[in-house]
N, C-alpha and C. Protein backbone atom coordinates (compact mmCIF):
# COMPACT_ATOMS: atom_id res chain seq x y z
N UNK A 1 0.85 -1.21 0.00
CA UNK A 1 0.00 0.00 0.00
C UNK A 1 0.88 1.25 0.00
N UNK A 2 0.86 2.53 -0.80
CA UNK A 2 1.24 3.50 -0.91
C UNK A 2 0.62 4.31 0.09
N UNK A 3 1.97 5.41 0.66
CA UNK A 3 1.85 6.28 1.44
C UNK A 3 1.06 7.43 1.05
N UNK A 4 0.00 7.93 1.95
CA UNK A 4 -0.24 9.29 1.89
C UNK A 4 0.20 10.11 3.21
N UNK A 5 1.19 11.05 2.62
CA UNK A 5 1.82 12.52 3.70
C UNK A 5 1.73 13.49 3.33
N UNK A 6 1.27 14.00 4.52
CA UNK A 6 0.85 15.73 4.59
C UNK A 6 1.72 16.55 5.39
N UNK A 7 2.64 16.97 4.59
CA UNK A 7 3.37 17.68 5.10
C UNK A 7 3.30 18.86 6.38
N UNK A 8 4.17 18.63 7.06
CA UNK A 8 3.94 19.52 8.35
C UNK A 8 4.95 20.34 8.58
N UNK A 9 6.02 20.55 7.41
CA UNK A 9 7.00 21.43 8.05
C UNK A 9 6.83 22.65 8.35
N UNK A 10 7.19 22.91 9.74
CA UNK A 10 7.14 24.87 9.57
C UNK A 10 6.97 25.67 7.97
N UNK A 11 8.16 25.87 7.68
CA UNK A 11 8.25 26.74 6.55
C UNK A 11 7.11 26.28 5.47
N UNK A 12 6.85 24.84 4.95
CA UNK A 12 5.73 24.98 3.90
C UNK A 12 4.50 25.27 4.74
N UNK A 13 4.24 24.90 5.65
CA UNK A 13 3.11 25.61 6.24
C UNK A 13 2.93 27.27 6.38
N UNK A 14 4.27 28.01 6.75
CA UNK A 14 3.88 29.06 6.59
C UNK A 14 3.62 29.70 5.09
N UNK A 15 4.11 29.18 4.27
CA UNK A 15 3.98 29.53 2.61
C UNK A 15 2.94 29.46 1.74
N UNK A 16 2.57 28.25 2.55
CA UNK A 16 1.23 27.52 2.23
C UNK A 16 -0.04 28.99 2.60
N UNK A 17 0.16 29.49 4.00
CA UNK A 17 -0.09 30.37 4.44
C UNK A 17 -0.44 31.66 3.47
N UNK A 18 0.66 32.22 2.61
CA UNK A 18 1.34 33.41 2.39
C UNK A 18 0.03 32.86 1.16
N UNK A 19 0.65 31.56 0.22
CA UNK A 19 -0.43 32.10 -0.94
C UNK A 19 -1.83 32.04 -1.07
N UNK A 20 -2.41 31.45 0.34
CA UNK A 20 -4.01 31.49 0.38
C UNK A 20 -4.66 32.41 0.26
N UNK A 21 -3.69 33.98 0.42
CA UNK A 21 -4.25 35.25 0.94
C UNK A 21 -4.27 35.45 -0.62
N UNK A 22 -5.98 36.31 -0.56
CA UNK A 22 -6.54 36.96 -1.98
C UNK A 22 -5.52 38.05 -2.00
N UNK A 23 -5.30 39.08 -1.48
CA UNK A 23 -4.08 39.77 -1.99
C UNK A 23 -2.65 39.75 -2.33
N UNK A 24 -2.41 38.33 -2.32
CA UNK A 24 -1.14 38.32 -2.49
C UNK A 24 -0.92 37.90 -4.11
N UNK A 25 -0.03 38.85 -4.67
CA UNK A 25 0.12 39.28 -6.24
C UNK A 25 0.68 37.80 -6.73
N UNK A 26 0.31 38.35 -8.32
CA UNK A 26 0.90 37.18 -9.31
C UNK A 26 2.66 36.82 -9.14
N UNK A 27 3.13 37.77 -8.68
CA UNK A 27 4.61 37.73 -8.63
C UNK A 27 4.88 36.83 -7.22
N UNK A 28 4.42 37.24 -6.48
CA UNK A 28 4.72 36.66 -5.20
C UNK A 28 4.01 35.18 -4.98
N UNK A 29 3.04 34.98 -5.71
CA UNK A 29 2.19 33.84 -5.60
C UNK A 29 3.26 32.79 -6.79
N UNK A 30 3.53 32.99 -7.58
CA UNK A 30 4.56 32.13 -8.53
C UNK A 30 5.53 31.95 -7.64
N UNK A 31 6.59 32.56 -7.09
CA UNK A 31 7.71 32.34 -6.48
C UNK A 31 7.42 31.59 -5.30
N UNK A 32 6.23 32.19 -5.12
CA UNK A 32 6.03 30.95 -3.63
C UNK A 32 5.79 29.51 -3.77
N UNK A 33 4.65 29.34 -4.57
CA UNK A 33 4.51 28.59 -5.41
C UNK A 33 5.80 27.48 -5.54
N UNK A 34 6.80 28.07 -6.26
CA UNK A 34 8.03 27.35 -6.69
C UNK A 34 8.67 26.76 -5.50
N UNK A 35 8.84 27.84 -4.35
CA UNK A 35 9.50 27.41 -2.95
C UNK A 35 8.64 26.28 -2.18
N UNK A 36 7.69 26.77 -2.35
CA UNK A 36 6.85 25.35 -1.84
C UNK A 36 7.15 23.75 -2.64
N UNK A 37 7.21 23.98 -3.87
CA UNK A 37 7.73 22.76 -4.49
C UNK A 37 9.01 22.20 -4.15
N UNK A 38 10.08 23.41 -3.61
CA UNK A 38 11.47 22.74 -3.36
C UNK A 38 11.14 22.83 -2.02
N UNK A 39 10.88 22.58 -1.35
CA UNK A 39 10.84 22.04 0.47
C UNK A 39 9.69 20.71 -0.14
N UNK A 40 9.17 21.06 -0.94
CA UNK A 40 8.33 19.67 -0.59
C UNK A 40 9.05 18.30 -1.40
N UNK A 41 9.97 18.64 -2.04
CA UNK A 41 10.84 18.13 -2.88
C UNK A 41 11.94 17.19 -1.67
N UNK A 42 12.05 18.13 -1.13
CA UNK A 42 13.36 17.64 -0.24
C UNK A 42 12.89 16.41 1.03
N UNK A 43 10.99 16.36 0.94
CA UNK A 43 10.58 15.55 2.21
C UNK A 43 10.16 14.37 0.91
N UNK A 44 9.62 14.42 -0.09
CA UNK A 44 8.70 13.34 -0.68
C UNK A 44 10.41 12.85 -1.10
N UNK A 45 11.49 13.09 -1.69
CA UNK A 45 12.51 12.29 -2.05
C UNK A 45 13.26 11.41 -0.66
N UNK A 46 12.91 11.42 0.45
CA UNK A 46 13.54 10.91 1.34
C UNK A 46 13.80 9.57 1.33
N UNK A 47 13.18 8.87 0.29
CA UNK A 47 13.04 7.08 0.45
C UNK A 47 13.77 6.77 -0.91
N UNK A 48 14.09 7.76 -1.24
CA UNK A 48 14.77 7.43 -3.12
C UNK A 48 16.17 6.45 -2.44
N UNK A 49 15.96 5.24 -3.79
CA UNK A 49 16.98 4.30 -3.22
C UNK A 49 18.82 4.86 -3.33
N UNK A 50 19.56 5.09 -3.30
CA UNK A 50 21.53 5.02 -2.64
C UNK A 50 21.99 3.72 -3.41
N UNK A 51 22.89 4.26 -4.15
CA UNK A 51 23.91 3.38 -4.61
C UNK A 51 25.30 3.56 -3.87
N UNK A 52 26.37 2.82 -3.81
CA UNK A 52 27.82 3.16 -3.35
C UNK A 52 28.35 3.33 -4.85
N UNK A 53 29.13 4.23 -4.67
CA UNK A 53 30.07 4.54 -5.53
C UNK A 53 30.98 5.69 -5.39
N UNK A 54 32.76 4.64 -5.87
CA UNK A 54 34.01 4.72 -5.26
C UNK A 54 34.07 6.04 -6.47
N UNK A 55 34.94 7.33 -5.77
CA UNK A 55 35.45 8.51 -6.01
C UNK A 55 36.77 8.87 -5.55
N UNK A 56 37.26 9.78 -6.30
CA UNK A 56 38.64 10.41 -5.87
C UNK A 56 38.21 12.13 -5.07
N UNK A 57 38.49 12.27 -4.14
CA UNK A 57 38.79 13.67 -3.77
C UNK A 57 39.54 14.14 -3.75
N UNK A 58 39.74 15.66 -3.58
CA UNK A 58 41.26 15.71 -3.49
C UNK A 58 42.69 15.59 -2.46
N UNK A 59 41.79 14.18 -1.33
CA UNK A 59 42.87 14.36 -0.57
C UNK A 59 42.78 12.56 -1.19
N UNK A 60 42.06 11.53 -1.08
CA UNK A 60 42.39 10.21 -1.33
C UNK A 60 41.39 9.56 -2.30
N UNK A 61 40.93 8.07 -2.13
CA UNK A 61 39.66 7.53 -2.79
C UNK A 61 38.85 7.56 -1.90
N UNK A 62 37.72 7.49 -2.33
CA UNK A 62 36.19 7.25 -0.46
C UNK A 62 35.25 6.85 -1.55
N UNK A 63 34.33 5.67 -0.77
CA UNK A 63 33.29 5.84 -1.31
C UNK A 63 31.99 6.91 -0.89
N UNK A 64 31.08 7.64 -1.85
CA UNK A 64 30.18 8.12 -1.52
C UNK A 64 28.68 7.57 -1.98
N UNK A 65 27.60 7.93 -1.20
CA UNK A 65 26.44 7.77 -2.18
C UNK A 65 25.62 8.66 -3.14
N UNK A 66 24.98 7.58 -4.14
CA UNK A 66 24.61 8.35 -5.29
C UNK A 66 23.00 7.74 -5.96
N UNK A 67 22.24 8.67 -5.97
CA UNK A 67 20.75 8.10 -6.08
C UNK A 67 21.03 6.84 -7.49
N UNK A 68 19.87 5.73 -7.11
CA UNK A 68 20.16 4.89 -7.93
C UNK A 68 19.50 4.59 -9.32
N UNK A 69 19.85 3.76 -10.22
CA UNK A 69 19.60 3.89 -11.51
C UNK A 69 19.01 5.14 -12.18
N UNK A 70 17.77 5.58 -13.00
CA UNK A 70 17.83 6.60 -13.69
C UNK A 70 17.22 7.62 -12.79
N UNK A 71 17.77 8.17 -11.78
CA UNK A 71 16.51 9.15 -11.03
C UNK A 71 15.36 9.31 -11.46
N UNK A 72 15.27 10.23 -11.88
CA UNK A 72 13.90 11.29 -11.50
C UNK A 72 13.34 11.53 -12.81
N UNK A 73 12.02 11.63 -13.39
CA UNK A 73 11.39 12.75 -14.15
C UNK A 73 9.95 13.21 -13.53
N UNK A 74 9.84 14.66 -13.71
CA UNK A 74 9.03 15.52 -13.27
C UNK A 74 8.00 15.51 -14.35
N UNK A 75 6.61 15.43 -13.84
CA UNK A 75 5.56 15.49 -14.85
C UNK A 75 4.65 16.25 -14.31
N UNK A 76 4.73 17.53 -15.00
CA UNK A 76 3.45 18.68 -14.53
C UNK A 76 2.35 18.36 -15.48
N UNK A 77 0.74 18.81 -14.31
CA UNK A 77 -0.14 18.17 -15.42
C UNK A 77 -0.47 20.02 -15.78
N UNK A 78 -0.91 20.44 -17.14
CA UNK A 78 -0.77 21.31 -17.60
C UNK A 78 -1.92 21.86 -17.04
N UNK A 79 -2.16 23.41 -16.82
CA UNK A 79 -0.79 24.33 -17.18
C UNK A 79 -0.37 24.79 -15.46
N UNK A 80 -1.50 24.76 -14.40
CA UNK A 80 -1.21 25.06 -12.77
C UNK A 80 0.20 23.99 -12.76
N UNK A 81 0.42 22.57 -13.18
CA UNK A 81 1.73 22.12 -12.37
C UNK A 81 3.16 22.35 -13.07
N UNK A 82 3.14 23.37 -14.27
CA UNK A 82 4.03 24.10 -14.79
C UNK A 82 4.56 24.73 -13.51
N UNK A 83 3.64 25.61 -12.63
CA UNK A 83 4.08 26.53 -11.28
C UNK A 83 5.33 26.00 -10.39
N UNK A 84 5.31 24.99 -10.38
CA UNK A 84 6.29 23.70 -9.64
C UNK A 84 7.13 23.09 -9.93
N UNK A 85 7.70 23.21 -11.18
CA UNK A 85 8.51 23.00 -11.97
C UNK A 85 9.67 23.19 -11.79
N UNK A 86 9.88 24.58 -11.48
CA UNK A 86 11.39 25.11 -11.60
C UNK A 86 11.97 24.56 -9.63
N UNK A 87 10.72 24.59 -8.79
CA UNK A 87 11.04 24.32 -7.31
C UNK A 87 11.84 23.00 -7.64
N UNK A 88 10.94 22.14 -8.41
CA UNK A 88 11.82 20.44 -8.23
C UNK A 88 13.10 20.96 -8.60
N UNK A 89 13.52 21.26 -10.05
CA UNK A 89 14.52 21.11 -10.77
C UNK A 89 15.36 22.05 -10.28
N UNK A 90 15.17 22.34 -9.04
CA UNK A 90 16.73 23.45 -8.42
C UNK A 90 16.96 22.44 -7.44
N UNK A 91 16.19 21.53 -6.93
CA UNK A 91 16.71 20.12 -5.95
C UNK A 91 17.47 19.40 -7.07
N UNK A 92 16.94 19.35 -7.89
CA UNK A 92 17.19 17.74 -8.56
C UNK A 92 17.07 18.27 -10.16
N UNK A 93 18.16 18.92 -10.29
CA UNK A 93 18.91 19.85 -11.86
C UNK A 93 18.48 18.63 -13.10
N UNK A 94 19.24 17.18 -12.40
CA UNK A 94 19.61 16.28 -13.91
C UNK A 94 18.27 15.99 -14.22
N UNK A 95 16.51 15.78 -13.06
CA UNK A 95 16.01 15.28 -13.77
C UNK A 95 14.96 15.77 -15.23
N UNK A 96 14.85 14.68 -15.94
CA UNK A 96 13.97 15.48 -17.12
C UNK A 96 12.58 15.53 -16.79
N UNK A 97 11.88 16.52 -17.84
CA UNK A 97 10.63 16.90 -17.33
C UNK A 97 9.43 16.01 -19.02
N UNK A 98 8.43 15.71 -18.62
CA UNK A 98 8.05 15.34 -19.38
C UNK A 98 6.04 16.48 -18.94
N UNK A 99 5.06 16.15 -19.81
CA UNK A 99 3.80 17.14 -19.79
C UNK A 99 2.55 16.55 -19.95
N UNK A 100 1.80 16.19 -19.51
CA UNK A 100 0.51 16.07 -19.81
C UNK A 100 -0.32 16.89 -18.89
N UNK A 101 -0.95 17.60 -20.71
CA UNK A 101 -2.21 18.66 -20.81
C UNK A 101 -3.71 18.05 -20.33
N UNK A 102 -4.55 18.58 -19.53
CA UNK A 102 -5.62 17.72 -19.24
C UNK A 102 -6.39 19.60 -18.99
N UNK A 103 -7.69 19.31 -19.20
CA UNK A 103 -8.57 20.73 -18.69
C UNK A 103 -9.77 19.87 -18.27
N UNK A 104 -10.31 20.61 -17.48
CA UNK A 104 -11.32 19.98 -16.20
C UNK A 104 -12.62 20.39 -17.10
N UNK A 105 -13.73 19.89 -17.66
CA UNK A 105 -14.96 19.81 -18.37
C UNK A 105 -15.67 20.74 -17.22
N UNK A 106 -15.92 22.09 -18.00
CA UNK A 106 -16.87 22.99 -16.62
C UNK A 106 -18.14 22.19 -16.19
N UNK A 107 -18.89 21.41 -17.24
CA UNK A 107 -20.30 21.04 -16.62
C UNK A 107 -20.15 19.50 -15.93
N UNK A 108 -18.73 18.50 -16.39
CA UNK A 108 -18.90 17.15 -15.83
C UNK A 108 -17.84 17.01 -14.88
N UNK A 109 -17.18 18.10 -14.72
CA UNK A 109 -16.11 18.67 -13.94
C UNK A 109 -14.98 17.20 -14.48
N UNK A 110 -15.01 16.46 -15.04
CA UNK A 110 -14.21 15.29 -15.80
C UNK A 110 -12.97 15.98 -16.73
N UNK A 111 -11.78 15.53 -16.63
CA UNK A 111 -10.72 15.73 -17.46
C UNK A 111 -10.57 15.32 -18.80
N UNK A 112 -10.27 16.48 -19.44
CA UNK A 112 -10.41 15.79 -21.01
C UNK A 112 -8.53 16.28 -21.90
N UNK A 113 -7.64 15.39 -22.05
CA UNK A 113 -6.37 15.52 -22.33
C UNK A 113 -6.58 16.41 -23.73
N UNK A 114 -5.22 16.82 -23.72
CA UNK A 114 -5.10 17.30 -25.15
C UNK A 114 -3.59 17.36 -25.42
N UNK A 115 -2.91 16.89 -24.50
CA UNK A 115 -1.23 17.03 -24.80
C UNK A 115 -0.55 16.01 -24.20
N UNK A 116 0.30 15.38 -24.37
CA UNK A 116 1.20 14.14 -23.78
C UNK A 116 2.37 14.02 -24.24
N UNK A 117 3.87 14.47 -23.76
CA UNK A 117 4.72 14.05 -24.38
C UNK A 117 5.97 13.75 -23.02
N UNK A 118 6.46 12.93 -23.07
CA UNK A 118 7.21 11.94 -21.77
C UNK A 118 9.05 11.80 -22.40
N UNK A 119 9.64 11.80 -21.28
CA UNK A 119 10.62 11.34 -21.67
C UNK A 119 11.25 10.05 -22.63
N UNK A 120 11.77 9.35 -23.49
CA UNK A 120 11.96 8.31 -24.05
C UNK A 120 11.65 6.76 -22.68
N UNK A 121 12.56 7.36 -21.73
CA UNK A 121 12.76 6.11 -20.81
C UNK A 121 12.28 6.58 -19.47
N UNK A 122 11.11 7.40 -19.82
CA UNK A 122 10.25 7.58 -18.02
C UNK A 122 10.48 6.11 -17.34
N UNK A 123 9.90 5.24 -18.18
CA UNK A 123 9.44 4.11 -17.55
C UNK A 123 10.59 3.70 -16.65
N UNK A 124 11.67 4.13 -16.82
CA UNK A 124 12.71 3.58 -16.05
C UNK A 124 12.73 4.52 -14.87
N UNK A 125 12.04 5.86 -14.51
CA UNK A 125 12.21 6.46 -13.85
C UNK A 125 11.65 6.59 -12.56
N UNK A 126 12.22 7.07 -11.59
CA UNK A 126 11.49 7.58 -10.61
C UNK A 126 10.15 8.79 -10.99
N UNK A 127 9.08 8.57 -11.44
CA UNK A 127 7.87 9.42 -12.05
C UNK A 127 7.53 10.57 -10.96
N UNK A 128 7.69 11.60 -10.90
CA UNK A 128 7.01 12.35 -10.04
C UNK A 128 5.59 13.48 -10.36
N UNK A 129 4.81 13.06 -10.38
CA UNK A 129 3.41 14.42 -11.00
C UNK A 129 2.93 14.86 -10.19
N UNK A 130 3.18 16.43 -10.59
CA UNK A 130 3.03 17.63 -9.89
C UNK A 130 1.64 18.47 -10.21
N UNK A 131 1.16 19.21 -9.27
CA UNK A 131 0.05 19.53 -9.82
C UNK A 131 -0.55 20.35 -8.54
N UNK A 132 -0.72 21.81 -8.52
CA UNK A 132 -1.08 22.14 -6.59
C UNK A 132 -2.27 22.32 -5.97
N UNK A 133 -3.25 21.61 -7.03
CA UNK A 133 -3.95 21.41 -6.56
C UNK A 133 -4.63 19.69 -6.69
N UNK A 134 -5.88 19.44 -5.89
CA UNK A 134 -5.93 18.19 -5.55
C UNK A 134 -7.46 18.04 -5.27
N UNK A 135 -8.38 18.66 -6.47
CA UNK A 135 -9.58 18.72 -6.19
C UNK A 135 -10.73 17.29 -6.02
N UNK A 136 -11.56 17.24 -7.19
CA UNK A 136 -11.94 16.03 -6.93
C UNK A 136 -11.40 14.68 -7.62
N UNK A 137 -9.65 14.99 -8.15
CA UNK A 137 -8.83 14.28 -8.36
C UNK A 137 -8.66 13.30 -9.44
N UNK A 138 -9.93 14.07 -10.77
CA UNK A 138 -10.37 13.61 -12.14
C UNK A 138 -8.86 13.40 -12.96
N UNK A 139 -8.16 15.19 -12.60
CA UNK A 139 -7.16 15.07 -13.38
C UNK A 139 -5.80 14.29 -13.06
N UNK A 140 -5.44 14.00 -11.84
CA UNK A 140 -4.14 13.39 -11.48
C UNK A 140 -4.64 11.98 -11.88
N UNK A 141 -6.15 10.89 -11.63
CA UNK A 141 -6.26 9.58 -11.61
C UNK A 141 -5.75 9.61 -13.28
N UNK A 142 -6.07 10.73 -14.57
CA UNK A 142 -6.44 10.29 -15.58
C UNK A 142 -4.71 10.56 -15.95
N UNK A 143 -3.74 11.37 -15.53
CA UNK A 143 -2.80 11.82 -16.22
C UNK A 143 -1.82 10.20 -15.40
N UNK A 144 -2.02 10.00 -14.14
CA UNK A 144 -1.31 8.96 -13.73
C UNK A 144 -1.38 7.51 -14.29
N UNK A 145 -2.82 7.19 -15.29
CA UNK A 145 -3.56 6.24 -15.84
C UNK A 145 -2.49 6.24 -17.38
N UNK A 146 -2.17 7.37 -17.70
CA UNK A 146 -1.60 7.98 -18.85
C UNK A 146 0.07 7.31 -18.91
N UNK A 147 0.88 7.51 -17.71
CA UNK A 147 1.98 6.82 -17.06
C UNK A 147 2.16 5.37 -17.13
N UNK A 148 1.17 5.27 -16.79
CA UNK A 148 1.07 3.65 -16.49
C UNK A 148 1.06 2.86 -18.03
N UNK A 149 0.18 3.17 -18.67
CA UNK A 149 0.02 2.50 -20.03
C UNK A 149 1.23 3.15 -20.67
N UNK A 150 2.14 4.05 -20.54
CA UNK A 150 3.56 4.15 -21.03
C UNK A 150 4.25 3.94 -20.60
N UNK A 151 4.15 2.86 -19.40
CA UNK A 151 5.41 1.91 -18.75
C UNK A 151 5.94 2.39 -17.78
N UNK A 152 5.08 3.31 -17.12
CA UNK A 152 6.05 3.87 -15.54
C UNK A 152 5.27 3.10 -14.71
N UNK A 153 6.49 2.72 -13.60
CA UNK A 153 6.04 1.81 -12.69
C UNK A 153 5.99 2.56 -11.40
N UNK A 154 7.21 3.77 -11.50
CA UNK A 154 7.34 4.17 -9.96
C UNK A 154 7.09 5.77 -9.80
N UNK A 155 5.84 5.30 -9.75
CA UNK A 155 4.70 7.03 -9.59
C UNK A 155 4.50 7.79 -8.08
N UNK A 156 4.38 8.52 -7.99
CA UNK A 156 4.56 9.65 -7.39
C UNK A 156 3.78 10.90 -7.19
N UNK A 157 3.01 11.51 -6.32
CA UNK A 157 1.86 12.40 -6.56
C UNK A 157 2.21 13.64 -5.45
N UNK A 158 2.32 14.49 -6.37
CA UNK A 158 2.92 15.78 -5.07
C UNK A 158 1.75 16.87 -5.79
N UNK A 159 0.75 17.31 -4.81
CA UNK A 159 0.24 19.00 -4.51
C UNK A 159 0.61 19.46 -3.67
N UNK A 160 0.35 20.50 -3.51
CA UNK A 160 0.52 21.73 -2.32
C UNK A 160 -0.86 22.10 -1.61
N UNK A 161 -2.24 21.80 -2.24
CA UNK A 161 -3.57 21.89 -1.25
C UNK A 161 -4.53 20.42 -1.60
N UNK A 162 -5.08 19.75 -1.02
CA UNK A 162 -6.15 18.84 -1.48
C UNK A 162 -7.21 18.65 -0.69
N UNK A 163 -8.43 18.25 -1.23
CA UNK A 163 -9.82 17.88 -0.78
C UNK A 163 -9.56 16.64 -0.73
N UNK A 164 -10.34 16.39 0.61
CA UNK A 164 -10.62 14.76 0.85
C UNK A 164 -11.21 14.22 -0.17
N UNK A 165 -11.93 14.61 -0.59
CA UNK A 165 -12.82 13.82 -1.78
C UNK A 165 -11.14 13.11 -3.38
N UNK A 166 -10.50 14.10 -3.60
CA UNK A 166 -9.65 14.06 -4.39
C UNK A 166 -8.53 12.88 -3.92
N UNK A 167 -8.32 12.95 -2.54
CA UNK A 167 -7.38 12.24 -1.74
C UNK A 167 -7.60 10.44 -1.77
N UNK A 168 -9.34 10.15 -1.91
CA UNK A 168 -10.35 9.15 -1.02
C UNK A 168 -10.14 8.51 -2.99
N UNK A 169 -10.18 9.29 -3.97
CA UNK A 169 -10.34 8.75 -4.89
C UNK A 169 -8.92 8.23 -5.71
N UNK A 170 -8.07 8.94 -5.32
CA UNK A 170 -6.55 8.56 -5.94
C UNK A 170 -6.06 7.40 -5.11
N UNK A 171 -6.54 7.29 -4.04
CA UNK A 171 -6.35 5.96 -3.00
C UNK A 171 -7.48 4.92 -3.24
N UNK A 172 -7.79 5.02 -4.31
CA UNK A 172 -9.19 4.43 -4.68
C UNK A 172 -8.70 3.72 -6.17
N UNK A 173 -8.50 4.58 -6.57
CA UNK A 173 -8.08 4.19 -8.06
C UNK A 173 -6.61 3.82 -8.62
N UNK A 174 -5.59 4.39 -7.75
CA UNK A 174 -4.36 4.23 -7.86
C UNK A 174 -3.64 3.88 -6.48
N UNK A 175 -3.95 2.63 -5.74
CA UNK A 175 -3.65 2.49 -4.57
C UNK A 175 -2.18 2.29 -4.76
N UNK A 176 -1.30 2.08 -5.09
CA UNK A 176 0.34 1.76 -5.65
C UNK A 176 1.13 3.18 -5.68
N UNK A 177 0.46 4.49 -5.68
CA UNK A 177 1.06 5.98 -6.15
C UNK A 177 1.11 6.06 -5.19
N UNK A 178 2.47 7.13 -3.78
CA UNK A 178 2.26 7.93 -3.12
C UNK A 178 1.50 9.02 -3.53
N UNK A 179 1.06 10.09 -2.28
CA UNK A 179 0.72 10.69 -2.48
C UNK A 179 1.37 11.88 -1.26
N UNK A 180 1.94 13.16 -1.93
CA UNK A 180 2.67 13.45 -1.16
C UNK A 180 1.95 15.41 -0.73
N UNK A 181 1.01 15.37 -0.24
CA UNK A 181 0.15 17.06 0.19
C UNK A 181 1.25 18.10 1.38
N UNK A 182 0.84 19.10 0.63
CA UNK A 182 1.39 20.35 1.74
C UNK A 182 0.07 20.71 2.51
N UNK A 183 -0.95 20.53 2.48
CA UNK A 183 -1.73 20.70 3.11
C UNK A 183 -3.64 19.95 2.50
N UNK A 184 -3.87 19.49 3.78
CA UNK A 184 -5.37 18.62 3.36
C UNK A 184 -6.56 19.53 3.74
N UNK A 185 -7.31 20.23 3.06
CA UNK A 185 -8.66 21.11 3.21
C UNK A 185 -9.82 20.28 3.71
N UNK A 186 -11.11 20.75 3.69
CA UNK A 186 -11.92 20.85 4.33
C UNK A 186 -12.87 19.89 3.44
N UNK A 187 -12.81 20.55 2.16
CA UNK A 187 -14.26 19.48 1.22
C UNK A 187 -13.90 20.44 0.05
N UNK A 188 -14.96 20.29 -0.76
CA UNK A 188 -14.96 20.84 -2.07
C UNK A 188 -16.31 21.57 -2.26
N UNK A 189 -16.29 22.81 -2.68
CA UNK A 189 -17.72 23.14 -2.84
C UNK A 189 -18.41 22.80 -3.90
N UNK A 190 -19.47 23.66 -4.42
CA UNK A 190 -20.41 22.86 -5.14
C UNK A 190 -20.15 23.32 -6.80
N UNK A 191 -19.04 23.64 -6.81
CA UNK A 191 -18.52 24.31 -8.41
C UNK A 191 -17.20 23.55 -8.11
N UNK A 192 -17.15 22.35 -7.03
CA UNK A 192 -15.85 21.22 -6.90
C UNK A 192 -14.53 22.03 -7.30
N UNK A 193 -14.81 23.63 -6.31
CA UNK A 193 -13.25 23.83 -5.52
C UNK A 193 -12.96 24.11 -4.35
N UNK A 194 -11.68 23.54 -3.79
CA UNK A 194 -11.05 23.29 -2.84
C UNK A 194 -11.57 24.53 -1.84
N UNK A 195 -12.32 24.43 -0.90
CA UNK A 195 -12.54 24.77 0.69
C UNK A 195 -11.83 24.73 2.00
N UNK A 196 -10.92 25.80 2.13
CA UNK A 196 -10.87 26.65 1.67
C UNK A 196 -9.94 27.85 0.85
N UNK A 197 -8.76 26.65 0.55
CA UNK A 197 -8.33 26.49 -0.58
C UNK A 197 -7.42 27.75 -1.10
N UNK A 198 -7.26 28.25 -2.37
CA UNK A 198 -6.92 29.66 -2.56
C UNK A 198 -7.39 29.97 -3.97
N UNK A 199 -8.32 29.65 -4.54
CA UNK A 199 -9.09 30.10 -5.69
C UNK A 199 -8.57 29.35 -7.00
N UNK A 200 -8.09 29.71 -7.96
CA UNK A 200 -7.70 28.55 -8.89
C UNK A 200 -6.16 29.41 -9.23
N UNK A 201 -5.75 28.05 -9.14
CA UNK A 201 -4.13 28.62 -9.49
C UNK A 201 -3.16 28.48 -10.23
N UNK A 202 -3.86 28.23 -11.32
CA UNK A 202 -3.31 28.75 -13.06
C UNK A 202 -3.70 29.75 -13.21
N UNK A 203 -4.84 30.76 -12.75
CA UNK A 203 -5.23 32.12 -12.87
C UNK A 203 -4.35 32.60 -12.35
N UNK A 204 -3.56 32.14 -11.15
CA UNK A 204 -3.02 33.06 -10.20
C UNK A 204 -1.43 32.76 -10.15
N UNK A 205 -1.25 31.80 -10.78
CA UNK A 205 -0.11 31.98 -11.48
C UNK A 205 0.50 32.85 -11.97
N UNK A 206 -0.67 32.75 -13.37
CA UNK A 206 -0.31 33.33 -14.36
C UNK A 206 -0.81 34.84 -14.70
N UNK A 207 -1.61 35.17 -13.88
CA UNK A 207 -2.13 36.28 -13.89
C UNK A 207 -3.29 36.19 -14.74
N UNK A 208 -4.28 35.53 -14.82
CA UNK A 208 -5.15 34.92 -16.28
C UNK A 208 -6.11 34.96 -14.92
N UNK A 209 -7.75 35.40 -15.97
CA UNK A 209 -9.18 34.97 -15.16
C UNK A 209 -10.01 34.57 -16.31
């Protein structure tokens, strides 16, 4: 059974904090945004497997450790887990990023793709999909469903806010994925967004309504 953690560190909690607030600008809401992805980066990688391997320094040989076989690729589902992007890849520079586009159907609130393109050898990878929000969890089951039938085995689910309802169904449908939250809300309202959440955040990203 795959883990679900909700992060409790001081600092993403207070950040978490900073971007809930309606006044806080497009500039400051991106950058936070990003910082929240690299602290949350640094708790969901804690179980990544260690290889040994022998080095020269410049005083003798030592062995050190070194994450094993192909690390990492980052998969934002478009266009809010673009926001999170640059946080991973200042932890973890080498890994590649791969994209799937999905938009939420206003009347069946259901995900409908329109973009997919993955690294050659995800499948060998440590998969990580990003995405900061975690509503009623149409789009992560369908983009992680997307993974799977292209041969990734070792998936990975990081937001920054989620509804139980979103949480109850990715543990429902993808019991094998962690799932790795900066923070778990209240419910979903009746236009199925996050309560009480911080409004939609590809708008607020990007500065877009």
């Amino acid at each position: 059974m795959a883990k679900t953690i909700i992060m409790e560190h001081p600092l993403i909690q207070h950040k978490i904090g900073w971007i809930r607030r309606k006044e806080t600008g497009t500039k400051d809401f991106r950058e936070t945004i990003s910082e929240i992805a690299m602290l949350m980066t640094y708790e969901a990688t804690r179980n990544l497997q260690l290889t040994d391997v022998e080095i020269e320094t410049p005083i003798c040989r030592t062995t050190v450790k070194e994450m094993k076989g192909k690390k990492m690729a980052i998969v934002p589902i478009l266009r809010a887990g673009l926001g999170m992007v640059d946080g991973v890849l200042k932890m973890i520079p080498v890994a590649k990023v791969g994209h799937i586009g999905l938009y939420r159907d206003p009347e069946t609130h259901e995900p409908v793709e329109y973009y997919c393109k993955l690294p050659a050898d995800c499948g060998e990878r440590e998969v990580f999909v990003v995405d900061p929000m975690l509503a009623t969890g149409g789009s992560a089951v369908a983009a992680i469903q997307m993974l799977k039938e292209k041969g990734c085995k070792k998936i990975h689910f990081m937001c920054i806010i989620a509804a139980p309802e979103g949480v109850k169904r990715m543990q429902k449908e993808h019991p094998d994925v962690d799932l790795y939250i900066g923070a778990l809300d209240e419910k979903l309202d009746e236009h199925a967004y996050i309560v009480p959440g911080l409004g939609d955040a590809g708008d607020r990203i990007y500065g877009t309504k």
